[in-house]
N, C-alpha and C. Protein backbone atom coordinates (compact mmCIF):
# COMPACT_ATOMS: atom_id res chain seq x y z
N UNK A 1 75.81 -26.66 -5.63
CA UNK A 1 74.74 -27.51 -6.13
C UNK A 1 75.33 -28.83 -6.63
N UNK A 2 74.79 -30.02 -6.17
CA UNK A 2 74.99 -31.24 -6.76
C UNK A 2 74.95 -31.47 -8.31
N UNK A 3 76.22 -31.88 -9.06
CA UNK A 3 76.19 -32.33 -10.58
C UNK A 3 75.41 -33.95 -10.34
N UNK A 4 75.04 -33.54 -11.41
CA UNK A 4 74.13 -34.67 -11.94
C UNK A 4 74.73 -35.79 -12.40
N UNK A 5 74.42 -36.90 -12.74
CA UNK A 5 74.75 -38.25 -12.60
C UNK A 5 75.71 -38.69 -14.13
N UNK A 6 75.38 -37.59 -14.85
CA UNK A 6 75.78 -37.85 -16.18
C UNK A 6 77.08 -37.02 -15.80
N UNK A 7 77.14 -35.76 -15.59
CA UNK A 7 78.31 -34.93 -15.66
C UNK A 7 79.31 -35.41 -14.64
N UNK A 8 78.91 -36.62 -13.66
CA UNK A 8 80.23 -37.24 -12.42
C UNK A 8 80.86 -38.29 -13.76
N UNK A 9 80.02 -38.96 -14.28
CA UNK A 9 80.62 -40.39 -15.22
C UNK A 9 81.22 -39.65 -16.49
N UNK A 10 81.05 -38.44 -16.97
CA UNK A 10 81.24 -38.16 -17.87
C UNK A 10 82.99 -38.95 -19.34
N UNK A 11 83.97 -39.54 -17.82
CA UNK A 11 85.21 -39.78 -18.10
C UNK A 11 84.85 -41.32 -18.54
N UNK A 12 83.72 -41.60 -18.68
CA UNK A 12 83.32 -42.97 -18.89
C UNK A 12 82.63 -43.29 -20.27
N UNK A 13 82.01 -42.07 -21.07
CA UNK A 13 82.03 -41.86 -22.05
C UNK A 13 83.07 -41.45 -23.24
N UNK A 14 83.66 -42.81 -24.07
CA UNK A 14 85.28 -42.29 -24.31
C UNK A 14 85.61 -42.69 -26.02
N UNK A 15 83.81 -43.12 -26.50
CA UNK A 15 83.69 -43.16 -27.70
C UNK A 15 82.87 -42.23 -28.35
N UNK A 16 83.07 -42.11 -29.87
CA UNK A 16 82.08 -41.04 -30.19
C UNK A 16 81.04 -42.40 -31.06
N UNK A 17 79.66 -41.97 -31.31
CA UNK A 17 78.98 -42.79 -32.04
C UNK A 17 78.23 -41.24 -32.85
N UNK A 18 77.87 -42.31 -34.64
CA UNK A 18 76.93 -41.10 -35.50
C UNK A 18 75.86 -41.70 -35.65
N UNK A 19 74.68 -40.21 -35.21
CA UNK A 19 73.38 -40.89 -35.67
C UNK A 19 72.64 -39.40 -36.85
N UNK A 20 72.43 -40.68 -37.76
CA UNK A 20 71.40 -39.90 -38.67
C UNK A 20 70.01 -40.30 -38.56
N UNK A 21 69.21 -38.93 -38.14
CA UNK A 21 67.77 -38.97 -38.42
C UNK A 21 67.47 -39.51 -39.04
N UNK A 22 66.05 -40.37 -39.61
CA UNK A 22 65.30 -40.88 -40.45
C UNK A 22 64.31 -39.69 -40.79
N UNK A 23 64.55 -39.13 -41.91
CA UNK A 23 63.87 -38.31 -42.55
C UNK A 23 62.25 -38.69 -43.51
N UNK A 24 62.19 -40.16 -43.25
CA UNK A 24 61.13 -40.27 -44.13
C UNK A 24 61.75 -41.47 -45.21
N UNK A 25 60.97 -41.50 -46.21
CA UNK A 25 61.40 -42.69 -47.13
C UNK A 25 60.83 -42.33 -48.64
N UNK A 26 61.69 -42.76 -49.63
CA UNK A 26 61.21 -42.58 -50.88
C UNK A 26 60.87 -43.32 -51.33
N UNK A 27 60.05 -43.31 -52.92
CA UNK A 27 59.08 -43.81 -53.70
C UNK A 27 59.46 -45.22 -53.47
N UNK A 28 60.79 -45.88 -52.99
CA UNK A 28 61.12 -47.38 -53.54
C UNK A 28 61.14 -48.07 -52.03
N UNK A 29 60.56 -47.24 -50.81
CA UNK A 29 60.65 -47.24 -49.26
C UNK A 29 62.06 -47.10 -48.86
N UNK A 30 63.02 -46.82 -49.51
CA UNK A 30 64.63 -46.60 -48.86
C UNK A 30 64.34 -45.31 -47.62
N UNK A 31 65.32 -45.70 -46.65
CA UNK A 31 64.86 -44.56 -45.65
C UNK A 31 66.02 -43.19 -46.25
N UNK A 32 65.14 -42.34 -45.72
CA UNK A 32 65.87 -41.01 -46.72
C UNK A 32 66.78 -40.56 -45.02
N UNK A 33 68.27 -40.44 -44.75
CA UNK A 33 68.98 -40.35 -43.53
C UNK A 33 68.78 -38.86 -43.69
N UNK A 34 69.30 -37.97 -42.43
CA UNK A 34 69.49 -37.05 -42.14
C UNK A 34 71.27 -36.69 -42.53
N UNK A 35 71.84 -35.69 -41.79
CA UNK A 35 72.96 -35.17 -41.44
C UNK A 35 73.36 -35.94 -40.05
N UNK A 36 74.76 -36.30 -40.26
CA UNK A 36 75.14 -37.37 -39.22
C UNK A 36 75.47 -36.35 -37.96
N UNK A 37 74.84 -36.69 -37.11
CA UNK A 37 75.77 -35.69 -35.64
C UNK A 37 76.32 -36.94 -34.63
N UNK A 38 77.64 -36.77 -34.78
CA UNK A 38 78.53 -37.30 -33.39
C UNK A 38 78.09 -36.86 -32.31
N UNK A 39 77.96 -38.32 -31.41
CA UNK A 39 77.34 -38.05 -30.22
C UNK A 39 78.90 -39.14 -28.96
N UNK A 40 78.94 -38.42 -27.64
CA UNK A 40 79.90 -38.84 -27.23
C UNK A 40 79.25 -40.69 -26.47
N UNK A 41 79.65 -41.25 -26.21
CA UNK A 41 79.18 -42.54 -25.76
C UNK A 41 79.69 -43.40 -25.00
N UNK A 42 79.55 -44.33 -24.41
CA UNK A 42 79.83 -45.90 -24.03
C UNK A 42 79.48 -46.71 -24.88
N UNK A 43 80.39 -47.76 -25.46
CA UNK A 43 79.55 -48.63 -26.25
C UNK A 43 80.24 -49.91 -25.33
N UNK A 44 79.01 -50.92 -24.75
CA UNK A 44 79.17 -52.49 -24.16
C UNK A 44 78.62 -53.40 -25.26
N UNK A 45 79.68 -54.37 -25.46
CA UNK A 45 79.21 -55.41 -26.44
C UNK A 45 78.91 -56.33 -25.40
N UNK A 46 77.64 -57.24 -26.48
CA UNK A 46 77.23 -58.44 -25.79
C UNK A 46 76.84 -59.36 -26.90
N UNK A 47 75.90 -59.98 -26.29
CA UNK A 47 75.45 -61.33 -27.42
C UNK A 47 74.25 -62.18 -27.13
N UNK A 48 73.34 -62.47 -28.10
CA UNK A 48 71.91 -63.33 -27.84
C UNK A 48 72.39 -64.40 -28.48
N UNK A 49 71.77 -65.33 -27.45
CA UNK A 49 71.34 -66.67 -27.97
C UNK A 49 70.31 -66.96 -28.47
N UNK A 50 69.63 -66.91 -29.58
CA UNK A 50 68.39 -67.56 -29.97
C UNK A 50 68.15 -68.80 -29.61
N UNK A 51 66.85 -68.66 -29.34
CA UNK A 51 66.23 -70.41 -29.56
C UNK A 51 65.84 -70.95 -30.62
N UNK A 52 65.48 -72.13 -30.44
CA UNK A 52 64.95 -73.34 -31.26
C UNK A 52 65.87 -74.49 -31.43
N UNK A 53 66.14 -74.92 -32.55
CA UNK A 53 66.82 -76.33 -32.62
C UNK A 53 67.86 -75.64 -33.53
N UNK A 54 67.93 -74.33 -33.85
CA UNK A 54 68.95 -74.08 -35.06
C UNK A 54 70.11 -72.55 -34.26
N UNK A 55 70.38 -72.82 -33.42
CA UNK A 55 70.89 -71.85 -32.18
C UNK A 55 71.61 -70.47 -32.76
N UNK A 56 71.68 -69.59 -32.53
CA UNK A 56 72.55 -68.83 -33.07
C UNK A 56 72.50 -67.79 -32.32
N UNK A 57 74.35 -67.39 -32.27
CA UNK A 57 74.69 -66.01 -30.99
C UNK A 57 75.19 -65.11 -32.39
N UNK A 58 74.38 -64.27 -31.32
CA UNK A 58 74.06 -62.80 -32.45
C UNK A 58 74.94 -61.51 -31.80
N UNK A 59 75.23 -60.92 -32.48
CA UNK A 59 76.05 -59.72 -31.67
C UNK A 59 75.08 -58.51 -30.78
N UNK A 60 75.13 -57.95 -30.54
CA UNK A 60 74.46 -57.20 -30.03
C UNK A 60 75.28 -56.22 -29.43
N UNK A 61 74.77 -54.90 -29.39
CA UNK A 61 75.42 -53.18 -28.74
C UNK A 61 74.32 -52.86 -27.48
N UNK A 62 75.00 -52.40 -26.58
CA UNK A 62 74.45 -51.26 -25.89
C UNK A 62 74.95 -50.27 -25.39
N UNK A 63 74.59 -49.10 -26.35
CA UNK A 63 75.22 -47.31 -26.37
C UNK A 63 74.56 -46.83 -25.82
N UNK A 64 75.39 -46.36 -24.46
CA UNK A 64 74.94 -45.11 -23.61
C UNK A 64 75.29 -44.13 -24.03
N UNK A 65 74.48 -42.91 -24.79
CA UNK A 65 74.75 -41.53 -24.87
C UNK A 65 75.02 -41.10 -23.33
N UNK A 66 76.09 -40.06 -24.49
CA UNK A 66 76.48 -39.20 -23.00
C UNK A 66 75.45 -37.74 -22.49
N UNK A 67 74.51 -38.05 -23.55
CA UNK A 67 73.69 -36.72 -23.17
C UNK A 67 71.77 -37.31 -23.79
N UNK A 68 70.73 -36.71 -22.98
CA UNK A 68 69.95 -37.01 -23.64
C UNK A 68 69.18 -36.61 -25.34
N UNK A 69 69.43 -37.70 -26.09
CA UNK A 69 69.07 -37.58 -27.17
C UNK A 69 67.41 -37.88 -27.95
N UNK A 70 67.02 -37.36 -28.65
CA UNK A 70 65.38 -38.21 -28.92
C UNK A 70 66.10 -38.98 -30.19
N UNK A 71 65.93 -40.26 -29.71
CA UNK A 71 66.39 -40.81 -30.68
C UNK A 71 65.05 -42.17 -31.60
N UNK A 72 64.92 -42.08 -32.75
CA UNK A 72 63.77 -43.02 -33.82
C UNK A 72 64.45 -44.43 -33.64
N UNK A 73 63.85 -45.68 -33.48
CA UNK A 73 63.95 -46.89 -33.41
C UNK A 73 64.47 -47.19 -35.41
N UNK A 74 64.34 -46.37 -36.22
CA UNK A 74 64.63 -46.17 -37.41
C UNK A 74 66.00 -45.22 -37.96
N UNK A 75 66.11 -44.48 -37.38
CA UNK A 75 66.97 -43.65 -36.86
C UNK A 75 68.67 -45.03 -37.25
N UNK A 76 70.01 -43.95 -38.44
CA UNK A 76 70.95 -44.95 -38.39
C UNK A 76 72.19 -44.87 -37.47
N UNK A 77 72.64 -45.98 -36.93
CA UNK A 77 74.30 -45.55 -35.98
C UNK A 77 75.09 -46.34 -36.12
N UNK A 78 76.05 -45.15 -36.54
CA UNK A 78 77.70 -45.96 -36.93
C UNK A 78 78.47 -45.85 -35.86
N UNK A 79 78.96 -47.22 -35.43
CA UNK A 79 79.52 -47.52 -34.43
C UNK A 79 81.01 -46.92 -35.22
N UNK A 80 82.01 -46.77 -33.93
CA UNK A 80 83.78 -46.34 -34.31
C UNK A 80 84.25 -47.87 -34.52
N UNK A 81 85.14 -47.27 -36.34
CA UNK A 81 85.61 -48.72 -37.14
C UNK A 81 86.18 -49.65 -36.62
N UNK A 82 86.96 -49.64 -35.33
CA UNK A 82 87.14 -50.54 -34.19
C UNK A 82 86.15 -51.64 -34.11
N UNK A 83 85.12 -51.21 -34.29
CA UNK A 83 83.81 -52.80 -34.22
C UNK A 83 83.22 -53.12 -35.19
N UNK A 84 84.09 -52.86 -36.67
CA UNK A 84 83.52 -53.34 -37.89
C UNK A 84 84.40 -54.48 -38.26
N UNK A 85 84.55 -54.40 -39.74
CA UNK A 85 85.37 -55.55 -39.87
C UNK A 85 86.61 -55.12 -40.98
N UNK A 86 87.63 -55.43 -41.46
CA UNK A 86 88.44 -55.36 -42.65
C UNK A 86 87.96 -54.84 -44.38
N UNK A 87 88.58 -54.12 -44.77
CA UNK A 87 87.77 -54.28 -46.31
C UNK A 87 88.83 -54.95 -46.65
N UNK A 88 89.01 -54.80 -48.59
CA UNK A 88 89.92 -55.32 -49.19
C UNK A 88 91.20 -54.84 -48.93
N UNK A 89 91.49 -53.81 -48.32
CA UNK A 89 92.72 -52.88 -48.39
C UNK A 89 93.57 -52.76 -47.00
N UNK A 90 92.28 -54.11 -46.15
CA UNK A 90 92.66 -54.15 -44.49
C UNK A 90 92.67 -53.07 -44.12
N UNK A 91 91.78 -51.89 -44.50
CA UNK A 91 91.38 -50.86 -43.55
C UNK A 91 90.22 -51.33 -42.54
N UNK A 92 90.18 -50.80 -42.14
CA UNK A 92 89.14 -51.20 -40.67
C UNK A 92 87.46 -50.36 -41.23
N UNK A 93 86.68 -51.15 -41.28
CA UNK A 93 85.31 -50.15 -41.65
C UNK A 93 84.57 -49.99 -40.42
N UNK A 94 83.90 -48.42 -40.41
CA UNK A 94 82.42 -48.29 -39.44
C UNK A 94 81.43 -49.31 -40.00
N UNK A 95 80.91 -49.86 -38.92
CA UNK A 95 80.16 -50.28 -39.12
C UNK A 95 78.34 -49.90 -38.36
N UNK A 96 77.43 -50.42 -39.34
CA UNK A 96 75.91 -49.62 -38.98
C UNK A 96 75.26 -50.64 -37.74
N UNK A 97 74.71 -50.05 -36.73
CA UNK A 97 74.07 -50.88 -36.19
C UNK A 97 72.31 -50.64 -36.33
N UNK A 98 71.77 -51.77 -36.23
CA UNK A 98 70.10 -51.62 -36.04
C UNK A 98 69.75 -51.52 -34.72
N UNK A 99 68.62 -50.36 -34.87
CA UNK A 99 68.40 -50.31 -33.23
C UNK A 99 67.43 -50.82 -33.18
N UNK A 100 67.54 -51.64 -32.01
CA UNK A 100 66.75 -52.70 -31.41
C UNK A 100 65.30 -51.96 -30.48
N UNK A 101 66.01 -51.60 -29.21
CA UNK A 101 64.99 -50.40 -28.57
C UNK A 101 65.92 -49.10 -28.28
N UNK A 102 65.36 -48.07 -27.91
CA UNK A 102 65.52 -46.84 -27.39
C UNK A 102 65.22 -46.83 -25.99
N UNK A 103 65.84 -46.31 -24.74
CA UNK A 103 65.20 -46.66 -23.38
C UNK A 103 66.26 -45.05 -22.77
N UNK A 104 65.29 -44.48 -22.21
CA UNK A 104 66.10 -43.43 -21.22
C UNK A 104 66.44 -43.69 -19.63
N UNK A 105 67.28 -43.21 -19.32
CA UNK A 105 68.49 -42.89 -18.25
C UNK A 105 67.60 -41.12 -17.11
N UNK A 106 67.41 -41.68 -16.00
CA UNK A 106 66.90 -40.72 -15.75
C UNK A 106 67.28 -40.55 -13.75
N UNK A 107 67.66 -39.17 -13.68
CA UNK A 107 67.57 -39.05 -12.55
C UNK A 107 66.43 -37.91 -11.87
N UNK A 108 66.78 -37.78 -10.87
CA UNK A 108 65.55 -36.99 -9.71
C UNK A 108 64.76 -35.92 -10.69
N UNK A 109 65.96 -35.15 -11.33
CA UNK A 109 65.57 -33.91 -12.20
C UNK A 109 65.06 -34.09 -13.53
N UNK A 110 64.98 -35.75 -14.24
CA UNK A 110 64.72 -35.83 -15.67
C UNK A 110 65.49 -36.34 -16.38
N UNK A 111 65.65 -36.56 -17.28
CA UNK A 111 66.30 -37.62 -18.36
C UNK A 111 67.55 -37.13 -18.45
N UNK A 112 68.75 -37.95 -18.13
CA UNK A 112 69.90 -37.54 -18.51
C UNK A 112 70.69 -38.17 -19.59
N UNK A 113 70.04 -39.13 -20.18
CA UNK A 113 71.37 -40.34 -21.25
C UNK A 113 70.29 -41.08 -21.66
N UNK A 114 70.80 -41.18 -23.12
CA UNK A 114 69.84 -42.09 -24.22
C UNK A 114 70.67 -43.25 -23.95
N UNK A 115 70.08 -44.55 -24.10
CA UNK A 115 70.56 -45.67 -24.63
C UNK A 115 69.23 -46.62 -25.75
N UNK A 116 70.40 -47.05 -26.19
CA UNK A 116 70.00 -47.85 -27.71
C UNK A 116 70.61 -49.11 -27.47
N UNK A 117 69.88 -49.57 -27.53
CA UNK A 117 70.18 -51.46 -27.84
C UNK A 117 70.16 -51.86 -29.16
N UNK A 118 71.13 -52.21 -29.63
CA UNK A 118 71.57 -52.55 -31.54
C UNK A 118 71.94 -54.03 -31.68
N UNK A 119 71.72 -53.96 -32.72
CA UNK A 119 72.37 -55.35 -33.19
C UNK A 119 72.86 -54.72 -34.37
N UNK A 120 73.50 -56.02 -35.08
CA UNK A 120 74.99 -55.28 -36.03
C UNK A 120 73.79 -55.47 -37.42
N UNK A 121 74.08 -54.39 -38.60
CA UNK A 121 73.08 -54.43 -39.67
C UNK A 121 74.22 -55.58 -40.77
């Protein structure tokens, strides 16, 4: 039987990314997170240009899960500290991204791979 489109690329997924559920929000609207689960990934950086007269290039993510996930447009993900920035101690930090949209990956048989389009929080 033919493997599916996710399990041939699988060697192409070679980061892990964490996402915590959005559980809801408390009395002050803070979003209340879930339990973080590592998910395996691709992460491609890119970048927007805004318009108007005051221009500005913005960072931007796009993480291909390696498996299909249901993932909330609210929903948080920490990219691997590789794409954060320095603290005081020049350790390297994770950093959170905002997800932009959610869009699925699908072949003959059904959804095989989440992707999330982020920008950096």
């Amino acid at each position: 039987m033919a493997q599916r489109l996710a399990q041939r690329l699988v060697h192409l997924f070679s980061q892990t990314v964490e996402i915590q559920a959005w559980n809801g929000q408390d009395q002050y609207g803070q979003a209340i997170p879930g339990t973080k689960i590592a998910y395996k990934a691709r992460i491609e950086r890119g970048a927007i240009k805004t318009s108007g007269q005051n221009q500005v290039l913005v960072s931007t993510h796009k993480i291909i899960l390696a498996e299909p996930v249901l993932v909330d447009p609210r929903d948080l993900v920490t990219l691997p500290a590789a794409y954060g920035t320095r603290n005081a101690d020049g350790v390297m930090e994770a950093p959170q991204a905002t997800i932009l949209e959610v869009s699925q990956l699908s072949d003959a048989r059904g959804h095989i791979s989440t992707v999330l389009h982020c920008g950096r929080s």
